[in-house]
N, C-alpha and C. Protein backbone atom coordinates (compact mmCIF):
# COMPACT_ATOMS: atom_id res chain seq x y z
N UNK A 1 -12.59 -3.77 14.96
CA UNK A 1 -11.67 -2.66 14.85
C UNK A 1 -11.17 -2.58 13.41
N UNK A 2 -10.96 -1.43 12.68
CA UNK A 2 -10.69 -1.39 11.67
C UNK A 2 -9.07 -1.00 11.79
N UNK A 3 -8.24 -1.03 10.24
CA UNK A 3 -6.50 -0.83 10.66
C UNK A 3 -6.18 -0.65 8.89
N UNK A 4 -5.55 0.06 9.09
CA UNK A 4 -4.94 0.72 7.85
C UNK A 4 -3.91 0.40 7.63
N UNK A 5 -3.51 -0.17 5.95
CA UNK A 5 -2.35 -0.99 5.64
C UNK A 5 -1.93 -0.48 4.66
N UNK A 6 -0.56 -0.09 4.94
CA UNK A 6 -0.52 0.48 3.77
C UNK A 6 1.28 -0.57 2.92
N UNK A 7 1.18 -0.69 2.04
CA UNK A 7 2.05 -1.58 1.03
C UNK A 7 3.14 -0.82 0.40
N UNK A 8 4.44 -0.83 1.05
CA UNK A 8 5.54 -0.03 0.37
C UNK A 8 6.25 -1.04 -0.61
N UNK A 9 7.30 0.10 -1.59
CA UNK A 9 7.83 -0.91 -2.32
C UNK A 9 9.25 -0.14 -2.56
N UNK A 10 10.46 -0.41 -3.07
CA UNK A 10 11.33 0.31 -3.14
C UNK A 10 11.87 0.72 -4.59
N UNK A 11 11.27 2.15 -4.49
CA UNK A 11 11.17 2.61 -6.26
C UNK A 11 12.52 2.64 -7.20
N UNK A 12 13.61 2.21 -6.37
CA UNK A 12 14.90 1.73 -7.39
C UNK A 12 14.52 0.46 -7.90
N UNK A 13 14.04 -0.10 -7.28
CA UNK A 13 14.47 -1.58 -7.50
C UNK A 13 12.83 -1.71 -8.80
N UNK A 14 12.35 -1.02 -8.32
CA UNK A 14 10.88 -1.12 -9.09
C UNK A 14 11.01 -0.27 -10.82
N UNK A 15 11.66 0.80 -10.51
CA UNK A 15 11.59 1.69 -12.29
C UNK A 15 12.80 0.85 -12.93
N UNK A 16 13.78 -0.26 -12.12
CA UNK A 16 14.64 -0.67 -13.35
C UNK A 16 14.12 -1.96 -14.22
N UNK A 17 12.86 -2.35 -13.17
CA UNK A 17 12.13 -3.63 -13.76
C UNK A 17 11.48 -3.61 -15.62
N UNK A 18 12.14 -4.48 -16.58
CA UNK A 18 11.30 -4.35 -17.77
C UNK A 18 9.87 -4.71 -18.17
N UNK A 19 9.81 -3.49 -18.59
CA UNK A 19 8.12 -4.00 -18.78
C UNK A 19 7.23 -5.21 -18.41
N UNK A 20 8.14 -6.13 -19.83
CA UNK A 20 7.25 -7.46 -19.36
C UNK A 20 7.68 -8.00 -17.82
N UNK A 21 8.90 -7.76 -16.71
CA UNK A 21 8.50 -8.22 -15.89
C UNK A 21 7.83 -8.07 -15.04
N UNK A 22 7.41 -6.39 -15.18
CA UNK A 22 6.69 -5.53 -14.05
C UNK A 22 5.14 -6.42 -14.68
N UNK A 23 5.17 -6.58 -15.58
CA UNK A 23 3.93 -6.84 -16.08
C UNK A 23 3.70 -8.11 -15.65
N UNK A 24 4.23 -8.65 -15.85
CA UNK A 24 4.04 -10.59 -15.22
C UNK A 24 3.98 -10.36 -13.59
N UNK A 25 5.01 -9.69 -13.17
CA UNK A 25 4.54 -9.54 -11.17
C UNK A 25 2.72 -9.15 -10.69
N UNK A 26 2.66 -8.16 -11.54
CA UNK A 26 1.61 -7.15 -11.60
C UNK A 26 0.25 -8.13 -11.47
N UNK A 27 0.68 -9.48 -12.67
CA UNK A 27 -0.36 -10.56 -13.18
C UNK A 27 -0.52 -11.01 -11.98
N UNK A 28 0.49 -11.97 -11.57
CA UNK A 28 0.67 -12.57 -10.16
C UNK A 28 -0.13 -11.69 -9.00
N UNK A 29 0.12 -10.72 -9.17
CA UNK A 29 -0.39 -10.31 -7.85
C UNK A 29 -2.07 -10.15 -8.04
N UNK A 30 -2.75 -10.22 -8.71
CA UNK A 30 -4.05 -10.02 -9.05
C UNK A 30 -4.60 -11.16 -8.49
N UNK A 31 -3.81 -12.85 -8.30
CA UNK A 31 -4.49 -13.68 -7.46
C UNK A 31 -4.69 -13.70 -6.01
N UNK A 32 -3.37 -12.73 -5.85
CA UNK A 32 -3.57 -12.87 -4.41
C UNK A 32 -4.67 -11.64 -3.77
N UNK A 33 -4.55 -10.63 -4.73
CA UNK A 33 -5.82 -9.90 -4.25
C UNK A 33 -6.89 -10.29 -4.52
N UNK A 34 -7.24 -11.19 -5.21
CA UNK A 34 -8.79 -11.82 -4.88
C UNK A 34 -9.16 -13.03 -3.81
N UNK A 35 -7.96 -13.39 -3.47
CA UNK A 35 -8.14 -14.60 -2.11
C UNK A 35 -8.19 -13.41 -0.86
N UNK A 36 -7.13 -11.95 -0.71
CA UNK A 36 -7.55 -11.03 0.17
C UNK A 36 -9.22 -10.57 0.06
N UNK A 37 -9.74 -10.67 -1.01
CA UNK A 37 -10.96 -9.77 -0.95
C UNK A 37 -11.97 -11.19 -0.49
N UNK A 38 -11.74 -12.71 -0.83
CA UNK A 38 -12.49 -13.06 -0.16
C UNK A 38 -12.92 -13.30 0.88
N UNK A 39 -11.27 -12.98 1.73
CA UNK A 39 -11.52 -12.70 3.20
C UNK A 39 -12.46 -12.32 3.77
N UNK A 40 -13.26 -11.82 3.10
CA UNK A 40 -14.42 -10.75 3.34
C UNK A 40 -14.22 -9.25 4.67
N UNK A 41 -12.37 -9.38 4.80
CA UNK A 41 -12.18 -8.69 5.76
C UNK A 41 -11.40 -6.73 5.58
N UNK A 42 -11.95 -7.03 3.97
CA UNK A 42 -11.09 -5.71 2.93
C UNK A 42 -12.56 -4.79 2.84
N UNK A 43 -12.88 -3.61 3.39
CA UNK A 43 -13.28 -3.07 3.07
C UNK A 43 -12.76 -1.46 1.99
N UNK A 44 -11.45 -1.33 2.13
CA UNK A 44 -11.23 -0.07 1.34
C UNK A 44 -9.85 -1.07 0.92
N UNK A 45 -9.94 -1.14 -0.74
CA UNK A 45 -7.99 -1.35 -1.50
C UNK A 45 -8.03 -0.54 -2.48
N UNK A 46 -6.71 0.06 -2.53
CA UNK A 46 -6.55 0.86 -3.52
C UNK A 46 -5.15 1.34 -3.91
N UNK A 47 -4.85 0.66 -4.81
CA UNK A 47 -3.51 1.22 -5.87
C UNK A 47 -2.98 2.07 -5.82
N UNK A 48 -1.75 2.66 -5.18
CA UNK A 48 -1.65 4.46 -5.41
C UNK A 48 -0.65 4.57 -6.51
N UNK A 49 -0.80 5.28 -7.35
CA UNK A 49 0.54 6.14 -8.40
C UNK A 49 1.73 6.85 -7.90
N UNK A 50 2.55 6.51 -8.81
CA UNK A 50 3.79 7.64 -7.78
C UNK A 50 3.96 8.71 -7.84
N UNK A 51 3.09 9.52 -8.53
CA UNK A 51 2.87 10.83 -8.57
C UNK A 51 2.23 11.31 -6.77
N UNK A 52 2.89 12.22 -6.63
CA UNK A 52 2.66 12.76 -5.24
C UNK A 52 2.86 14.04 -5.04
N UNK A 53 2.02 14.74 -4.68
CA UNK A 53 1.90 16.12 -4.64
C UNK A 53 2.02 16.23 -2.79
N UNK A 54 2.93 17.27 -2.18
CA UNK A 54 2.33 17.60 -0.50
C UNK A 54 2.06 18.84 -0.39
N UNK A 55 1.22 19.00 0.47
CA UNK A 55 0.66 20.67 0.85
C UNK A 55 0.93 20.97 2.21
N UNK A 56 1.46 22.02 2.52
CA UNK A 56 1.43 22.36 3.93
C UNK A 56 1.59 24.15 4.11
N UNK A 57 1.24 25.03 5.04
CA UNK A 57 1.35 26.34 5.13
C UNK A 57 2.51 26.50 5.73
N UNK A 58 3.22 27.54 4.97
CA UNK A 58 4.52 27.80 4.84
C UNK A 58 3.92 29.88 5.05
N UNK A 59 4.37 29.77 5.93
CA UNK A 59 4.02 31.16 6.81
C UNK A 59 2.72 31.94 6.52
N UNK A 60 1.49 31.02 6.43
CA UNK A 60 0.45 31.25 6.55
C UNK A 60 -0.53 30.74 4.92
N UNK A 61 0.30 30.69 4.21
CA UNK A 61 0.07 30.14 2.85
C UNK A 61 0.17 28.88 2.29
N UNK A 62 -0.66 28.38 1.78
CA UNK A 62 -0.46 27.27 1.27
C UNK A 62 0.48 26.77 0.09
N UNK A 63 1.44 25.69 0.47
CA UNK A 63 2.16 25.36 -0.46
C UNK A 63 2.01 24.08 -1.00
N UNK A 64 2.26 24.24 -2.06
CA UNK A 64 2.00 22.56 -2.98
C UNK A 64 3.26 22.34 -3.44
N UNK A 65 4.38 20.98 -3.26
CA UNK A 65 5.69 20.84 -3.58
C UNK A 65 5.13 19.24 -4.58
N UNK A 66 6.16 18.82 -5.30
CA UNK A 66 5.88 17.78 -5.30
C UNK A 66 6.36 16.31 -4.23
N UNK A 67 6.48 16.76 -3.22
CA UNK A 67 6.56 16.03 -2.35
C UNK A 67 7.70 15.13 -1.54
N UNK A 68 8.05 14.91 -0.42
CA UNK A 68 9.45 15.27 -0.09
C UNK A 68 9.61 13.40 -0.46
N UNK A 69 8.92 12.90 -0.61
CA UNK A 69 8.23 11.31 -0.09
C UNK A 69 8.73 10.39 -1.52
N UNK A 70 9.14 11.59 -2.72
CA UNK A 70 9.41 11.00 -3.86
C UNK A 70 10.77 11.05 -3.65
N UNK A 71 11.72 11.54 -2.94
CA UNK A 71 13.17 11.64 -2.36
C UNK A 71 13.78 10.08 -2.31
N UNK A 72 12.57 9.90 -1.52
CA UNK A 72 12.49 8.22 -0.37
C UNK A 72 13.07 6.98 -0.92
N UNK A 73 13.76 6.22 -0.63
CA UNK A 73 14.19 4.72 -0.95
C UNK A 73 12.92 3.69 -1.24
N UNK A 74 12.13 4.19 -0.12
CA UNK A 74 10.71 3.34 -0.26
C UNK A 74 9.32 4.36 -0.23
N UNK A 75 8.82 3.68 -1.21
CA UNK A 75 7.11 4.76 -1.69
C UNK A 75 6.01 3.65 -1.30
N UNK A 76 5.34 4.13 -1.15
CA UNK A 76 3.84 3.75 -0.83
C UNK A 76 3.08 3.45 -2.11
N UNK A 77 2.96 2.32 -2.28
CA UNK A 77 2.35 1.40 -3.63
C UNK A 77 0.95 0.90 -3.23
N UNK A 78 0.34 0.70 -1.67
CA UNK A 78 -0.86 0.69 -2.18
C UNK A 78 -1.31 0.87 -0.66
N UNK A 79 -3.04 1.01 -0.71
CA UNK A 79 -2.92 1.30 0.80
C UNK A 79 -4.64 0.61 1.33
N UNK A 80 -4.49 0.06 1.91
CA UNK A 80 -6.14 -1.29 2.18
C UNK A 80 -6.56 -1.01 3.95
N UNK A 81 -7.77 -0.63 4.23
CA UNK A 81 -8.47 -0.89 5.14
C UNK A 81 -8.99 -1.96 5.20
N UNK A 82 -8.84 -2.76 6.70
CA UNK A 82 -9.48 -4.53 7.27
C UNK A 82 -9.87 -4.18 8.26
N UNK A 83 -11.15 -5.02 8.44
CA UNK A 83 -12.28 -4.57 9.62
C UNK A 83 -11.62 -6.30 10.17
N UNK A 84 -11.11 -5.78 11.65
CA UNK A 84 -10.43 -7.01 12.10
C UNK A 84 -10.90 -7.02 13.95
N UNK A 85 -10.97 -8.70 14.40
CA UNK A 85 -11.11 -8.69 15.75
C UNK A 85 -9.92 -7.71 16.88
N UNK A 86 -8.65 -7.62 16.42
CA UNK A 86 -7.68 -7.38 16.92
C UNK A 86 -6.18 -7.63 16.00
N UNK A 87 -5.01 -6.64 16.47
CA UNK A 87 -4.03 -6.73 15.49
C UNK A 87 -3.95 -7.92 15.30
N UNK A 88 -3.68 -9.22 15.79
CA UNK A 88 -3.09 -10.33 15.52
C UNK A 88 -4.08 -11.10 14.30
N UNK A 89 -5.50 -10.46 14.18
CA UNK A 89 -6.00 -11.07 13.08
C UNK A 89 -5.83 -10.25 11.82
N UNK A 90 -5.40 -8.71 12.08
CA UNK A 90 -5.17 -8.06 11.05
C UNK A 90 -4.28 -8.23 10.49
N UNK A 91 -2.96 -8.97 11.42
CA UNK A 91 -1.59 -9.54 10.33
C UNK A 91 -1.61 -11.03 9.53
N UNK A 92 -2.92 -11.57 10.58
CA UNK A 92 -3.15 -12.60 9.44
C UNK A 92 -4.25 -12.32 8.02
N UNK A 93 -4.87 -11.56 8.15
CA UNK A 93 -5.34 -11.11 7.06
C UNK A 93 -4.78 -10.82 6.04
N UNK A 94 -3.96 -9.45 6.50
CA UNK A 94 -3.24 -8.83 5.95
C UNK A 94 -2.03 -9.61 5.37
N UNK A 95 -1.47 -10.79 5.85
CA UNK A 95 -0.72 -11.49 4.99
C UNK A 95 -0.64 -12.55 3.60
N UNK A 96 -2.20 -12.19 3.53
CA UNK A 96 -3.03 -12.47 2.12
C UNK A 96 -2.87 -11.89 1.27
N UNK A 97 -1.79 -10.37 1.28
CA UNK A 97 -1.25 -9.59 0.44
C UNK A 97 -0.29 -9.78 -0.61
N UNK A 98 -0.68 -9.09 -1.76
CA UNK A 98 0.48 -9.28 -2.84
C UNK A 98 1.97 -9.32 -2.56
N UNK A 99 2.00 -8.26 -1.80
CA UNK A 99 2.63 -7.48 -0.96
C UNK A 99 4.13 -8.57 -0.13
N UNK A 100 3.15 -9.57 0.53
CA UNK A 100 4.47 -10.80 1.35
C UNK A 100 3.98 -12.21 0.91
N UNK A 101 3.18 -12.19 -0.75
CA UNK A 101 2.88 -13.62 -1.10
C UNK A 101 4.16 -13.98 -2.17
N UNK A 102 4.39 -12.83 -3.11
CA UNK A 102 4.44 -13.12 -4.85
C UNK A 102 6.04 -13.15 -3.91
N UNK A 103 6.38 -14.10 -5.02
CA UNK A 103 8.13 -13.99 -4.29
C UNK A 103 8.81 -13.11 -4.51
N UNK A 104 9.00 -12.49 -5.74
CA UNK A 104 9.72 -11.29 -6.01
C UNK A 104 9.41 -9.97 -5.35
N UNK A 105 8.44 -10.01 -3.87
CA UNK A 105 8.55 -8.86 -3.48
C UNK A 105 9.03 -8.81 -2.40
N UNK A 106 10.41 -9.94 -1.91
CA UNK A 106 11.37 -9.40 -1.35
C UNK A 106 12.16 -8.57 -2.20
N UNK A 107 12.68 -9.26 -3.10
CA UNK A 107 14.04 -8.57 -3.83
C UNK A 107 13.39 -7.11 -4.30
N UNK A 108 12.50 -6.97 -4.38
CA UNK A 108 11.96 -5.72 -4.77
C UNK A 108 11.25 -4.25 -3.41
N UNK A 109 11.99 -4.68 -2.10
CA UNK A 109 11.51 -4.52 -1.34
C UNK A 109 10.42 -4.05 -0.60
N UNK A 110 9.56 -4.79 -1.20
CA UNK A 110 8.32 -5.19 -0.47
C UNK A 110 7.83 -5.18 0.99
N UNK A 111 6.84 -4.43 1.41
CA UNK A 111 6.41 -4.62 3.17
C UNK A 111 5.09 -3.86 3.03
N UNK A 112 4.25 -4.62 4.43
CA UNK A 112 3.38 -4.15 4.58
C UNK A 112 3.81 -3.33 6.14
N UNK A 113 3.02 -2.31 6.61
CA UNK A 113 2.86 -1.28 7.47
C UNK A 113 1.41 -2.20 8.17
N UNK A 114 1.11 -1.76 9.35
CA UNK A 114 -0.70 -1.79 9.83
C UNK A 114 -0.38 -1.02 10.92
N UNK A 115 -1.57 -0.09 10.94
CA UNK A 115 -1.93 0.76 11.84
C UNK A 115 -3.31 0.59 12.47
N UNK A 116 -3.72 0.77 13.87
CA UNK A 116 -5.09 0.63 13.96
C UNK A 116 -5.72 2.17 13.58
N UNK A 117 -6.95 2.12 13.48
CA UNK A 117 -7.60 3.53 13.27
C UNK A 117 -8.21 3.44 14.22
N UNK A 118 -8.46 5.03 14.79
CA UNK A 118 -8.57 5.86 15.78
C UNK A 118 -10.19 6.13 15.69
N UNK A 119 -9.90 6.44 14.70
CA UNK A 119 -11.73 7.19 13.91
C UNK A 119 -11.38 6.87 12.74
N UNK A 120 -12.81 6.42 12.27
CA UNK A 120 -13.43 6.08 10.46
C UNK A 120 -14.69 6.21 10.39
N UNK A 121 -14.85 7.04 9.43
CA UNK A 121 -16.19 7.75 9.54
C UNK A 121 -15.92 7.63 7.71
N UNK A 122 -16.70 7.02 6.65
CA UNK A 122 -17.13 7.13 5.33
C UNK A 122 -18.51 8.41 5.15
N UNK A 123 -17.74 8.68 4.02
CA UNK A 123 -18.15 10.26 3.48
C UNK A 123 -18.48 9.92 2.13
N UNK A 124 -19.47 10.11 1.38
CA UNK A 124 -20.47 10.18 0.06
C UNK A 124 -20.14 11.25 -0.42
């Protein structure tokens, strides 16, 4: 079964961080995503930006806002598909994450989400 994870973080606590410390967390976390990828149980990871655009039809038209989601206390920092036996192996997987390893991503409020997927179908 595959399950979609997605990695929030809380963007106060994250834009007051200085450079070099965002930069040293950032370091840190690069080990723990390579002990996740040897899991061999990561098929899709990927970084998101906080740039966020939403679209939805607004009386028959399409609208593009920049998104209600940048409002939020907590944003979506990254988001990983795991091909797993069942949830209980997807939270152990999934706890191979930067996400609930590096210590500073409590105080920075840090969490992972998992969802199972319904349908996954990869598109070229």
């Amino acid at each position: 079964m595959k399950y979609l994870c997605l990695g929030y973080f809380n963007k106060e606590k994250m834009d007051v961080l200085p450079k070099e410390k965002f930069d040293a967390i950032m370091q840190e976390c690069r080990v723990y995503l390579k002990e996740l990828d040897k899991s061999g149980h990561v098929l899709v990871d990927a970084g998101v930006a906080q740039e966020v655009k939403s679209l939805r039809l607004v009386d028959g038209q399409l609208q593009v806002d920049n998104g209600r989601f940048t409002q939020m206390e907590k944003m979506i920092g990254s988001a990983f598909i795991l091909q797993a036996r069942d949830i209980e192996e997807a939270i152990q997987v999934a706890s191979l994450h930067p996400t609930v390893q590096v210590g500073h991503g409590e105080q920075l409020g840090w969490e992972i989400e998992i969802r199972a997927i319904d349908s996954f179908e990869m598109k070229e």
